[in-house]
PDB file of N, CA and C in Angstrom:
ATOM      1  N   UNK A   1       4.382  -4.967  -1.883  1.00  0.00           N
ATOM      2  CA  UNK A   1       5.754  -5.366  -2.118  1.00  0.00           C
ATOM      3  C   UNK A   1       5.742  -6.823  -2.572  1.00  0.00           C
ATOM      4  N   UNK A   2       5.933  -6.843  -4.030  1.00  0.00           N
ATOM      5  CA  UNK A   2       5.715  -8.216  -4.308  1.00  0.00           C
ATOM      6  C   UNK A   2       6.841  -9.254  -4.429  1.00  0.00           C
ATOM      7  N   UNK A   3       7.791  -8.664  -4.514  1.00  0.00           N
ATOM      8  CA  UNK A   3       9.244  -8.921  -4.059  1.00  0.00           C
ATOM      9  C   UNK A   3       9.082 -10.736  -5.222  1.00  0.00           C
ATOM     10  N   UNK A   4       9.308  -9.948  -5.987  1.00  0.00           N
ATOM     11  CA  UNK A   4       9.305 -11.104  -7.933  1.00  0.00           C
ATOM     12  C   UNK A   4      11.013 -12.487  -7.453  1.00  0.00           C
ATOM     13  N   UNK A   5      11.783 -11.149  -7.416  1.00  0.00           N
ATOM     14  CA  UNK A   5      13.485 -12.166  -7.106  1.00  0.00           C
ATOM     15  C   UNK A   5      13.564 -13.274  -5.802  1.00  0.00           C
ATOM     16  N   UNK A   6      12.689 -12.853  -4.712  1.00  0.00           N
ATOM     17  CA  UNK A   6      12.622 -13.437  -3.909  1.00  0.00           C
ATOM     18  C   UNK A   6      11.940 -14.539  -3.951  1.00  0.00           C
ATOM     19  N   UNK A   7      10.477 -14.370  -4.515  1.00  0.00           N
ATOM     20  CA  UNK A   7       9.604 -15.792  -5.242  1.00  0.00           C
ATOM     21  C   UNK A   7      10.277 -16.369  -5.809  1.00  0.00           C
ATOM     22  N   UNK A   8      10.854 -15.937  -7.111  1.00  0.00           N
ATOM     23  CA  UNK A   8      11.919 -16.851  -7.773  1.00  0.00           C
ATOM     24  C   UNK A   8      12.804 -17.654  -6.944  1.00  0.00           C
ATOM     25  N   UNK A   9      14.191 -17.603  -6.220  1.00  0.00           N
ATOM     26  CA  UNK A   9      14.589 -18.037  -5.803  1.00  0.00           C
ATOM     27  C   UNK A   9      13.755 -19.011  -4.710  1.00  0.00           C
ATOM     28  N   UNK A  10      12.782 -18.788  -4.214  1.00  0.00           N
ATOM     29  CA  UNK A  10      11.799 -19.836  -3.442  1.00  0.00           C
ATOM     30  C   UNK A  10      11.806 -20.651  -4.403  1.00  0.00           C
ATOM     31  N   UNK A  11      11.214 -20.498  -5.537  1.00  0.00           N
ATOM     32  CA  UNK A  11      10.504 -21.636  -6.089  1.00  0.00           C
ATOM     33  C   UNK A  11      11.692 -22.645  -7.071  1.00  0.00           C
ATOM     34  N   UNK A  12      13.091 -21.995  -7.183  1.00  0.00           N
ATOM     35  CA  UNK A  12      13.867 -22.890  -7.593  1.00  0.00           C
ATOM     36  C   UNK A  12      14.176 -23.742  -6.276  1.00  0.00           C
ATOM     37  N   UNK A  13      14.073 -23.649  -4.992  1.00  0.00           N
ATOM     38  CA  UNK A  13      14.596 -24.309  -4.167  1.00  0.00           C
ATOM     39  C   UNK A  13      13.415 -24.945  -3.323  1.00  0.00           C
ATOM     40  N   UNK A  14      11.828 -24.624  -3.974  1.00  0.00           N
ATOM     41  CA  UNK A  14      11.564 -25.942  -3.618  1.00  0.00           C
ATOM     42  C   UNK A  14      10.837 -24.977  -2.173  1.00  0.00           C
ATOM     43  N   UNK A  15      10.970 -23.945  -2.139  1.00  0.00           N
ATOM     44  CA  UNK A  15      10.394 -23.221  -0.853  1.00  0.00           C
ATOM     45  C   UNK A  15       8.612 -22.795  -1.003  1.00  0.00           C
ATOM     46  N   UNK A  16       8.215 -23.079  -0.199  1.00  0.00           N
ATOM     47  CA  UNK A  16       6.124 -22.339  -0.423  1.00  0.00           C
ATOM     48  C   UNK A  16       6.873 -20.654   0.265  1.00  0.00           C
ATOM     49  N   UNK A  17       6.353 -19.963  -0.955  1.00  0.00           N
ATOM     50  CA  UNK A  17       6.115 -18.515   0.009  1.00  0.00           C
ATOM     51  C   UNK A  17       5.191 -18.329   0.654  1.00  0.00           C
ATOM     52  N   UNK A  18       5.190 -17.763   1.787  1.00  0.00           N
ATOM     53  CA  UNK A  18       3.907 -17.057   2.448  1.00  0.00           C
ATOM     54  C   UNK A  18       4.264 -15.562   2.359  1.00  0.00           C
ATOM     55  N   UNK A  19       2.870 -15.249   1.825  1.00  0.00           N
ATOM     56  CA  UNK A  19       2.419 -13.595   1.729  1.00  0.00           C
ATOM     57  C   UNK A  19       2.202 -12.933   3.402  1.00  0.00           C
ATOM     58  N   UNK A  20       3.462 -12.399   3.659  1.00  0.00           N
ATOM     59  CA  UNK A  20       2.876 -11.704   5.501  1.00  0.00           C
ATOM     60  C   UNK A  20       1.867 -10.591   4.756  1.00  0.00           C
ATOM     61  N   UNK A  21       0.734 -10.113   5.623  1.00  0.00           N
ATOM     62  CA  UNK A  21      -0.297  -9.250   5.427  1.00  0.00           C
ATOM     63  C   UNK A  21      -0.737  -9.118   3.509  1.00  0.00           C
ATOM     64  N   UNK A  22      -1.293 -10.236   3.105  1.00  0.00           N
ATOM     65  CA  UNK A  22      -1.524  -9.878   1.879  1.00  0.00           C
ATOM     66  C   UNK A  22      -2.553  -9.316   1.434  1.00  0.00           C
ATOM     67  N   UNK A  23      -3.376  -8.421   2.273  1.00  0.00           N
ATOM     68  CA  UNK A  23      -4.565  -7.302   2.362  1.00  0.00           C
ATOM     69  C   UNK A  23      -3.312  -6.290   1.972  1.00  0.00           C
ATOM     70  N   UNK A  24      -2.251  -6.078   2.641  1.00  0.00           N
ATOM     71  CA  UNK A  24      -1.700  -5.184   2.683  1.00  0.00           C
ATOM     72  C   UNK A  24      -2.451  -3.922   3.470  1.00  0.00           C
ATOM     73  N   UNK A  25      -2.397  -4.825   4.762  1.00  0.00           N
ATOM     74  CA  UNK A  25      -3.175  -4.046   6.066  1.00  0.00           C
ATOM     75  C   UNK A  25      -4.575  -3.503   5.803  1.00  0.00           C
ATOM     76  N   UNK A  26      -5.280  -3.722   4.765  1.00  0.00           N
ATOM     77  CA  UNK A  26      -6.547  -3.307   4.553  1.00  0.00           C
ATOM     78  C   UNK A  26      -6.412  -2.008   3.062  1.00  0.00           C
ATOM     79  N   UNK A  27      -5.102  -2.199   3.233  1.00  0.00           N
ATOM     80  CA  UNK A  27      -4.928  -0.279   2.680  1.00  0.00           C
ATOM     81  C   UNK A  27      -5.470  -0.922   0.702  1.00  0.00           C
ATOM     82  N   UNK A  28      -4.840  -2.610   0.300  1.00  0.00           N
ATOM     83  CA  UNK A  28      -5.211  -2.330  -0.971  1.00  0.00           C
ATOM     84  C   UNK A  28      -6.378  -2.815  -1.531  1.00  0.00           C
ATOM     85  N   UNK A  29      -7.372  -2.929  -0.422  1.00  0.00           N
ATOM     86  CA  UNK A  29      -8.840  -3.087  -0.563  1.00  0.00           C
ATOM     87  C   UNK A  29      -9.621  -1.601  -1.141  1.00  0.00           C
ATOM     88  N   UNK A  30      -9.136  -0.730  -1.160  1.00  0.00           N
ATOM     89  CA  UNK A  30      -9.291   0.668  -2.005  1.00  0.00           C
ATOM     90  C   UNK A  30      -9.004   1.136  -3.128  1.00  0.00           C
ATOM     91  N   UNK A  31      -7.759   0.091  -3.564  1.00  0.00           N
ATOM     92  CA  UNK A  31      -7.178   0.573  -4.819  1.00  0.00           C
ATOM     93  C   UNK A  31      -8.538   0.746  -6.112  1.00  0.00           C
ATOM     94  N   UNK A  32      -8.382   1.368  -6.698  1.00  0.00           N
ATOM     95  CA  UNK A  32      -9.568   1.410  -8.261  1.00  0.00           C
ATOM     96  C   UNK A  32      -8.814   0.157  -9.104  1.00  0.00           C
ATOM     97  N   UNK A  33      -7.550   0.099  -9.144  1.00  0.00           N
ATOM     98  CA  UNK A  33      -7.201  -1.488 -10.129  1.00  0.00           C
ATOM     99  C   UNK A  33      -8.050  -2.727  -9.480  1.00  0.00           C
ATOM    100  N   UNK A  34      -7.829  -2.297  -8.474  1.00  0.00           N
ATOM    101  CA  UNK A  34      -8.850  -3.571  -7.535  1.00  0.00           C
ATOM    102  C   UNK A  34     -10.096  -3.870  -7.421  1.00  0.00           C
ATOM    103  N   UNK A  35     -10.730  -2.866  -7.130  1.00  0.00           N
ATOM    104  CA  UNK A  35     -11.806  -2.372  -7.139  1.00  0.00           C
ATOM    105  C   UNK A  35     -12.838  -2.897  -8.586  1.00  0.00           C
ATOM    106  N   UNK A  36     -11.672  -2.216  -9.457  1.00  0.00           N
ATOM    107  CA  UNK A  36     -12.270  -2.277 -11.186  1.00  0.00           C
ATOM    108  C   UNK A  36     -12.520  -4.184 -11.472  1.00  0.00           C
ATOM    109  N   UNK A  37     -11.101  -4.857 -10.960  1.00  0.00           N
ATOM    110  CA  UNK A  37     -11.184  -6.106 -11.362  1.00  0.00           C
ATOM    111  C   UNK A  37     -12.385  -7.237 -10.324  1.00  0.00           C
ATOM    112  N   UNK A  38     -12.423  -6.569  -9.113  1.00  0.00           N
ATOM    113  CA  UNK A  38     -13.715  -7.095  -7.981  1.00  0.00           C
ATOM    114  C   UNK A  38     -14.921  -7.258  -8.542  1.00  0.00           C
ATOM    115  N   UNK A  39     -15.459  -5.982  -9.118  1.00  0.00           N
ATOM    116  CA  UNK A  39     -16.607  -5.701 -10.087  1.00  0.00           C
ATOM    117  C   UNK A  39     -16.484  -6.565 -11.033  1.00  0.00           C
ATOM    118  N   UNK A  40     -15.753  -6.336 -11.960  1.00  0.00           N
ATOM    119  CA  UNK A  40     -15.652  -7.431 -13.412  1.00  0.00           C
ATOM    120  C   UNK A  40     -16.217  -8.704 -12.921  1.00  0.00           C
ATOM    121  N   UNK A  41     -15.620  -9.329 -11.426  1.00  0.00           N
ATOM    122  CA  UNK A  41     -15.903 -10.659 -11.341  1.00  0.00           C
ATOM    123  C   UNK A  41     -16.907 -10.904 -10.392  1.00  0.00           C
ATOM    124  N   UNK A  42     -17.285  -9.645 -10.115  1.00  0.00           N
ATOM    125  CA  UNK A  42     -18.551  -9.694  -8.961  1.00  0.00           C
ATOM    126  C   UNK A  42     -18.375 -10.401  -7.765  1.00  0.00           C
ATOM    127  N   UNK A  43     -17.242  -9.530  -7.056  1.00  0.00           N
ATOM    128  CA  UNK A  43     -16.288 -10.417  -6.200  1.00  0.00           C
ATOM    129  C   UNK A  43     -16.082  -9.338  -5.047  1.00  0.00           C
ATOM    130  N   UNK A  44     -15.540  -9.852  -4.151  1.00  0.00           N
ATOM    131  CA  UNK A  44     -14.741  -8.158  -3.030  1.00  0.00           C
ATOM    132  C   UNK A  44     -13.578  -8.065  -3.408  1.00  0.00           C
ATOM    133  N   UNK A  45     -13.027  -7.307  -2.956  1.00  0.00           N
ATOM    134  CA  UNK A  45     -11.855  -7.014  -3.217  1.00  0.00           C
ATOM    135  C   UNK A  45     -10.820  -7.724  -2.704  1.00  0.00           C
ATOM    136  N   UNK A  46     -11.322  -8.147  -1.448  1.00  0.00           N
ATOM    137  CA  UNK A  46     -10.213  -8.768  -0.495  1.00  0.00           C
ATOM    138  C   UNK A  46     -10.360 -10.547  -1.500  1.00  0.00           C
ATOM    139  N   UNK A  47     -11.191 -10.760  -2.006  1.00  0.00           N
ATOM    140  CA  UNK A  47     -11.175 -12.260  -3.002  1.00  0.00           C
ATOM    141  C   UNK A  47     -10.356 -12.436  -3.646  1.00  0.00           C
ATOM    142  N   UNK A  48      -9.956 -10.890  -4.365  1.00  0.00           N
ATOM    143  CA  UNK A  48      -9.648 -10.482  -5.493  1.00  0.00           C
ATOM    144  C   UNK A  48      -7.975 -10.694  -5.280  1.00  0.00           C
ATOM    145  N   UNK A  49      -7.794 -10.086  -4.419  1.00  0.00           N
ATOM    146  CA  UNK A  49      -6.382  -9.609  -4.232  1.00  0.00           C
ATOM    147  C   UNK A  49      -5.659 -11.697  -3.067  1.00  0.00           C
ATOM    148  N   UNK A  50      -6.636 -12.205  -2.503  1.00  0.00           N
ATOM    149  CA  UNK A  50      -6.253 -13.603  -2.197  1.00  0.00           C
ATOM    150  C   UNK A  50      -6.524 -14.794  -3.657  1.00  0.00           C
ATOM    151  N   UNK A  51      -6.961 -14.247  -4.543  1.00  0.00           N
ATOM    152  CA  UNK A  51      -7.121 -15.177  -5.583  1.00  0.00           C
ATOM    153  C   UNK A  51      -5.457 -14.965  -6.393  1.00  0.00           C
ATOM    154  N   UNK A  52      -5.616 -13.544  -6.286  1.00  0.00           N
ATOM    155  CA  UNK A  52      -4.369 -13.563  -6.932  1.00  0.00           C
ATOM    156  C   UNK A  52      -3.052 -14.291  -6.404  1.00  0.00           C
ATOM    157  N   UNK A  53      -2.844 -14.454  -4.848  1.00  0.00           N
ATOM    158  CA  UNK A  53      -1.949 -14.656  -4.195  1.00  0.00           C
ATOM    159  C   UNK A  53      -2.078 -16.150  -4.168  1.00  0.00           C
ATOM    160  N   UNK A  54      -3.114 -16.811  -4.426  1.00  0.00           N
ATOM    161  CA  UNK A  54      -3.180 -18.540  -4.919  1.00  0.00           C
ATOM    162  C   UNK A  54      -3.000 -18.223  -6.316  1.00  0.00           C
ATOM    163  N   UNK A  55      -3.087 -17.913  -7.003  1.00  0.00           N
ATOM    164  CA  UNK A  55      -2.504 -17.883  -8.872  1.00  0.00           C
ATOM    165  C   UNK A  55      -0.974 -17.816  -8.988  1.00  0.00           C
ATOM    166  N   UNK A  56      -0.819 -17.082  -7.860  1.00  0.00           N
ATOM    167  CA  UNK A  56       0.732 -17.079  -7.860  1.00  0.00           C
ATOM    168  C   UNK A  56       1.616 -18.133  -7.550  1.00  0.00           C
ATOM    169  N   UNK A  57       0.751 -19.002  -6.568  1.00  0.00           N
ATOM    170  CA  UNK A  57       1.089 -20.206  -6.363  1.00  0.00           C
ATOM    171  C   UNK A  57       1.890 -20.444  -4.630  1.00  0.00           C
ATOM    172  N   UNK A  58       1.047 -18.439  -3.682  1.00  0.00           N
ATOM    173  CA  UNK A  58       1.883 -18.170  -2.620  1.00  0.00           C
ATOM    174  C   UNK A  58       0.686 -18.179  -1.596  1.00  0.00           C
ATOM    175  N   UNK A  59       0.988 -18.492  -0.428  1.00  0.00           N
ATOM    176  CA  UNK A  59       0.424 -18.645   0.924  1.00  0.00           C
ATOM    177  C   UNK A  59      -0.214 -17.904   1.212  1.00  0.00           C
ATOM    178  N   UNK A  60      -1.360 -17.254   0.999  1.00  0.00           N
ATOM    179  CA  UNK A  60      -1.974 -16.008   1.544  1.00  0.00           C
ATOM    180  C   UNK A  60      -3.078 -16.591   2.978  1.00  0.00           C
ATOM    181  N   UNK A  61      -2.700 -15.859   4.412  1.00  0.00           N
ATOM    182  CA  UNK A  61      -3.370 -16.448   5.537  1.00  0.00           C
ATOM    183  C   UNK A  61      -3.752 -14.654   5.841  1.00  0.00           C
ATOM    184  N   UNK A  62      -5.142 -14.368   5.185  1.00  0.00           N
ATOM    185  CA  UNK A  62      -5.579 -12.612   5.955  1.00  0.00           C
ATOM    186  C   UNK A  62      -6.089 -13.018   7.141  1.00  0.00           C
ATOM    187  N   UNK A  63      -6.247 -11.376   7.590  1.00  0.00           N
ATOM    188  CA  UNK A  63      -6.324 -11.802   9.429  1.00  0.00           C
ATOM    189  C   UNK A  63      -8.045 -11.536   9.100  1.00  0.00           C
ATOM    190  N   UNK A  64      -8.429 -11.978  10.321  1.00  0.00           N
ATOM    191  CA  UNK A  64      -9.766 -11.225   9.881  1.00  0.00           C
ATOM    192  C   UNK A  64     -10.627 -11.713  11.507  1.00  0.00           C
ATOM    193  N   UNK A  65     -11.476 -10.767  12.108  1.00  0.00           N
ATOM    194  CA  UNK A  65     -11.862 -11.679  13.335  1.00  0.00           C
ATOM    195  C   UNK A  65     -13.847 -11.618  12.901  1.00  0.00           C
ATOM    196  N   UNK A  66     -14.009 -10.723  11.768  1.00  0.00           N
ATOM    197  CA  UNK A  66     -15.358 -10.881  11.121  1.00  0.00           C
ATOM    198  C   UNK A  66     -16.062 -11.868  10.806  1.00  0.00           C
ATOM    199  N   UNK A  67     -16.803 -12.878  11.401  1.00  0.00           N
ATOM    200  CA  UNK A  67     -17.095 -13.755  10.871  1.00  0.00           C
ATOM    201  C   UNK A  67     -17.070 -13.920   9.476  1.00  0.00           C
ATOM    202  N   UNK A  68     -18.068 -13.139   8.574  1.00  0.00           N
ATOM    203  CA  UNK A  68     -18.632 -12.609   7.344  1.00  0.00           C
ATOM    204  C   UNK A  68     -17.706 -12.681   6.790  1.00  0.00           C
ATOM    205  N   UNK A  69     -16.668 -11.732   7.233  1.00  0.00           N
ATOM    206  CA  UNK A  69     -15.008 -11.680   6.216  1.00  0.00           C
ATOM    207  C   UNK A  69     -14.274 -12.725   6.047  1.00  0.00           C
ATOM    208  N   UNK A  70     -14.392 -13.959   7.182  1.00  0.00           N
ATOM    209  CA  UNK A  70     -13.461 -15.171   7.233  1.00  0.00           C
ATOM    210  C   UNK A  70     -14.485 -16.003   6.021  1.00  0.00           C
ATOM    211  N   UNK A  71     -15.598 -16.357   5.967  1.00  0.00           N
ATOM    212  CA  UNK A  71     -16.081 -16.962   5.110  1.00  0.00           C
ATOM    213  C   UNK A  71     -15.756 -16.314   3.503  1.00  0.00           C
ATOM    214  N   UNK A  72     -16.070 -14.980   3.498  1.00  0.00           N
ATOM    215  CA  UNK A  72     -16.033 -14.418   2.724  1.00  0.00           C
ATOM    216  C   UNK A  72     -14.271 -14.575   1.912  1.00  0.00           C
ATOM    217  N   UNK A  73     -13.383 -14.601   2.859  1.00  0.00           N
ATOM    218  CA  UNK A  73     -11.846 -14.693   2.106  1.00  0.00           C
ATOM    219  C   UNK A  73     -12.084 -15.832   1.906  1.00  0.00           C
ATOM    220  N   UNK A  74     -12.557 -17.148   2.263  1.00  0.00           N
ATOM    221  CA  UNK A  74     -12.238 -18.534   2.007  1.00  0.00           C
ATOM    222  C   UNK A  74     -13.425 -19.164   0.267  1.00  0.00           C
ATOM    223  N   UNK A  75     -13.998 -17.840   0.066  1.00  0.00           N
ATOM    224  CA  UNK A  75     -14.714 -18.655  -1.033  1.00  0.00           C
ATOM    225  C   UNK A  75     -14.050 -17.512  -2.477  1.00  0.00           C
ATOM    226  N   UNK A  76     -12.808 -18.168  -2.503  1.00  0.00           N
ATOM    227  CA  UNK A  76     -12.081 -18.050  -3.570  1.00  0.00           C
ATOM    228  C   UNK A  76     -11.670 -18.617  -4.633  1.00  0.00           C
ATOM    229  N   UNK A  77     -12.313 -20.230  -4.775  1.00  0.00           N
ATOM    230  CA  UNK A  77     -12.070 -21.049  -4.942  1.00  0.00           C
ATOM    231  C   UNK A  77     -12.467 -21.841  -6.040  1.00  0.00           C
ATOM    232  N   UNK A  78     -13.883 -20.978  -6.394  1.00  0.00           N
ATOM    233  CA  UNK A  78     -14.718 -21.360  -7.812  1.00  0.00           C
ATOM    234  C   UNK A  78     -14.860 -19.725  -8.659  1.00  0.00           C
ATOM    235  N   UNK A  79     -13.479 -19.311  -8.815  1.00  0.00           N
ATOM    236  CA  UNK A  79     -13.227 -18.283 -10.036  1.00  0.00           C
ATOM    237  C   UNK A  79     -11.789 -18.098 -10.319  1.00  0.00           C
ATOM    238  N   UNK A  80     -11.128 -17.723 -11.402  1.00  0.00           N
ATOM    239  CA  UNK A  80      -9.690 -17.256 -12.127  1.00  0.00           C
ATOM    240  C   UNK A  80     -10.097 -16.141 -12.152  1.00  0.00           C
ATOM    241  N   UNK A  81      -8.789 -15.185 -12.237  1.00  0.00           N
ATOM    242  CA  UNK A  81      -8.089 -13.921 -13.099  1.00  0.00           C
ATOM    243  C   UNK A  81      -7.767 -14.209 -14.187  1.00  0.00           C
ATOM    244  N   UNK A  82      -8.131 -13.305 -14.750  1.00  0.00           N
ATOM    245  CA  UNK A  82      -7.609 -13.283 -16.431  1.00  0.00           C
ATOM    246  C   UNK A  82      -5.968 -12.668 -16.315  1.00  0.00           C
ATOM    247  N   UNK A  83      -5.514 -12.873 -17.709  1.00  0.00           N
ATOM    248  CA  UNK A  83      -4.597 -12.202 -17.623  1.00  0.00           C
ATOM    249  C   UNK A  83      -3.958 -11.277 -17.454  1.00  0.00           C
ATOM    250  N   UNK A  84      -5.106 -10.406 -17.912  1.00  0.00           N
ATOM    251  CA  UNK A  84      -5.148  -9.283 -17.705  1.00  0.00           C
ATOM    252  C   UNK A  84      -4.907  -8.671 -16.372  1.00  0.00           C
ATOM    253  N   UNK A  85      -6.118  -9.943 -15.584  1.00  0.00           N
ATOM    254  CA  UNK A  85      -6.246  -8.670 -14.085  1.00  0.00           C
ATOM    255  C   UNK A  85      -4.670  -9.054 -13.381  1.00  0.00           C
ATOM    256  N   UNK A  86      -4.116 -10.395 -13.490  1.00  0.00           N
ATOM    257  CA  UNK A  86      -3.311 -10.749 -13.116  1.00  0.00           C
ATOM    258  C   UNK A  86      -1.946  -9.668 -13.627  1.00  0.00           C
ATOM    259  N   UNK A  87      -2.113  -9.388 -14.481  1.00  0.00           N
ATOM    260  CA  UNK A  87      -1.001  -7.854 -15.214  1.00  0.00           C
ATOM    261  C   UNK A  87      -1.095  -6.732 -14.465  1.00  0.00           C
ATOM    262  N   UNK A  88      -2.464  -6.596 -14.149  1.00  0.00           N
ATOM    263  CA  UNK A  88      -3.006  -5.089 -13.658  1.00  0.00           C
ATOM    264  C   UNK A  88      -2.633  -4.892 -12.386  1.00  0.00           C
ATOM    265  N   UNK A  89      -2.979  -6.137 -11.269  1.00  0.00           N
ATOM    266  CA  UNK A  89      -2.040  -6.317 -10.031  1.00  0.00           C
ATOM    267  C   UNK A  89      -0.896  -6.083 -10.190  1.00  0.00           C
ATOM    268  N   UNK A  90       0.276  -6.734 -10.757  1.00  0.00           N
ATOM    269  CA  UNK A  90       1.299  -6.896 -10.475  1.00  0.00           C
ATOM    270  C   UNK A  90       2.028  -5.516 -10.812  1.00  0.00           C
ATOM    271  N   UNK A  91       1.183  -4.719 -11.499  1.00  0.00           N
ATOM    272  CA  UNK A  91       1.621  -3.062 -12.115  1.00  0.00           C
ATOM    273  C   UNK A  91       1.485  -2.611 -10.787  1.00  0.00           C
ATOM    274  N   UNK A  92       0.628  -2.907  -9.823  1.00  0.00           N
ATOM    275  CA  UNK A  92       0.678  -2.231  -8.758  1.00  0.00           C
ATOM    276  C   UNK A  92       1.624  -2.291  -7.537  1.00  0.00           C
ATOM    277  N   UNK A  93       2.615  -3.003  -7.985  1.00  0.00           N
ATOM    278  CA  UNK A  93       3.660  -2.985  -6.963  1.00  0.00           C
ATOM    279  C   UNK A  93       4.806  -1.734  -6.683  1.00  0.00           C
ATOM    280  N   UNK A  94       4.754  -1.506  -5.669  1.00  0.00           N
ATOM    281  CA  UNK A  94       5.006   0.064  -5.211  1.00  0.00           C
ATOM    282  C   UNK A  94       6.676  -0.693  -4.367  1.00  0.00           C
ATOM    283  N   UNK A  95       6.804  -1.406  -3.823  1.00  0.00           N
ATOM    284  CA  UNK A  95       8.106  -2.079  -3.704  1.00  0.00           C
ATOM    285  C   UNK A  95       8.258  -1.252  -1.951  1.00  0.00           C
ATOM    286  N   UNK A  96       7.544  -0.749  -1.817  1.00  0.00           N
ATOM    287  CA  UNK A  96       7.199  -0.608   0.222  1.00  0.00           C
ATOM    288  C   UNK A  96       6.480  -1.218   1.031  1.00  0.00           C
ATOM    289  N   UNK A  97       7.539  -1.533   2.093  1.00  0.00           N
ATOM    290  CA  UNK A  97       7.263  -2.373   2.863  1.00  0.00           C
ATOM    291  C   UNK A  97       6.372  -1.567   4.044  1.00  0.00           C
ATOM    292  N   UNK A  98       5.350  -2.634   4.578  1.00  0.00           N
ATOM    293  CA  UNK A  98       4.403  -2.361   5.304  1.00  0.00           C
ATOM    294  C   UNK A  98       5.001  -2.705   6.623  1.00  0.00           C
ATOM    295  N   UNK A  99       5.830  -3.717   6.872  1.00  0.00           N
ATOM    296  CA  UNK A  99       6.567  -3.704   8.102  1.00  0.00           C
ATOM    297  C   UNK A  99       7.946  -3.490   8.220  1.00  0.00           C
ATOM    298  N   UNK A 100       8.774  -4.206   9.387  1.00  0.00           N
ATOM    299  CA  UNK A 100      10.190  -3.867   9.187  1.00  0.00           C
ATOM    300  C   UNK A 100      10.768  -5.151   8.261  1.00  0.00           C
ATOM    301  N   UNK A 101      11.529  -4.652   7.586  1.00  0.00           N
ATOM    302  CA  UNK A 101      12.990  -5.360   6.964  1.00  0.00           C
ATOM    303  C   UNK A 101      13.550  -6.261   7.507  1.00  0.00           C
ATOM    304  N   UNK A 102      13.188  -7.437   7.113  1.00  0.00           N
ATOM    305  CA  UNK A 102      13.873  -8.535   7.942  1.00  0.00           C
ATOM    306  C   UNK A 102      15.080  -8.768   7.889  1.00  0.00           C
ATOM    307  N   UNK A 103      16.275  -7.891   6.511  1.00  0.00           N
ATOM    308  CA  UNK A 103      17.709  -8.053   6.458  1.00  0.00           C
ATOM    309  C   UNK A 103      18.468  -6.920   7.312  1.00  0.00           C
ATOM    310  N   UNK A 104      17.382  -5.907   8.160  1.00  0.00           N
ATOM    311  CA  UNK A 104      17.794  -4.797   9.543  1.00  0.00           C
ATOM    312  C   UNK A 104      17.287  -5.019  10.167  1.00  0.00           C
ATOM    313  N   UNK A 105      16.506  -5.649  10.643  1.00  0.00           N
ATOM    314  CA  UNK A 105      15.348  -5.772  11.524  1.00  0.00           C
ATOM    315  C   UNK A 105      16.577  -6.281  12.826  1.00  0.00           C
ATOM    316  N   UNK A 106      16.452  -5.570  14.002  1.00  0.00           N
ATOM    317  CA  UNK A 106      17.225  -6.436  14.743  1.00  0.00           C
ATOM    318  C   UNK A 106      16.658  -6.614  16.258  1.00  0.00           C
TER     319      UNK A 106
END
């Protein structure tokens, strides 16, 4: 849920987004768009999908209690997305939420 209107309005007012769960609970470490663009850059997936979420210019904090995996999300730092892959993500937005609705949530 990449929620585009909501970034916007952050970033006219000056707000940092933070990405809650931007693994997207582990589930889009499987995708083949992901997958395909990991490979290209000889990367994991979970790099892949936090590189994107710094290109965007948004807060991505994954959980992780793996040692291996915490190093592993933090060396994101010496590669870009092309435009492409950056297109190919954003096609993948399915617009469901992984938790509750914070405008019902009560």
């Amino acid at each position: 849920m990449q929620q585009e209107a909501l970034r916007s309005a952050h970033e006219s007012m000056g707000i940092a987004t933070q990405s809650w769960s931007p693994l997207g609970q582990g589930s889009a470490l499987s995708d083949p768009v992901i997958l395909e663009i990991a490979r290209k850059h000889g990367r994991a997936a979970a790099q892949v999908i936090i590189r994107w979420h710094m290109e965007l210019g948004l807060i991505a904090i994954p959980k992780s209690i793996t040692p291996s995996r915490i190093r592993e999300n933090f060396n994101v730092f010496d590669f870009s997305l092309e435009t492409s892959d950056l297109a190919a993500i954003v096609a993948l937005n399915s617009g469901k939420r992984l938790g509750p609705d914070p405008s019902t949530f009560a």
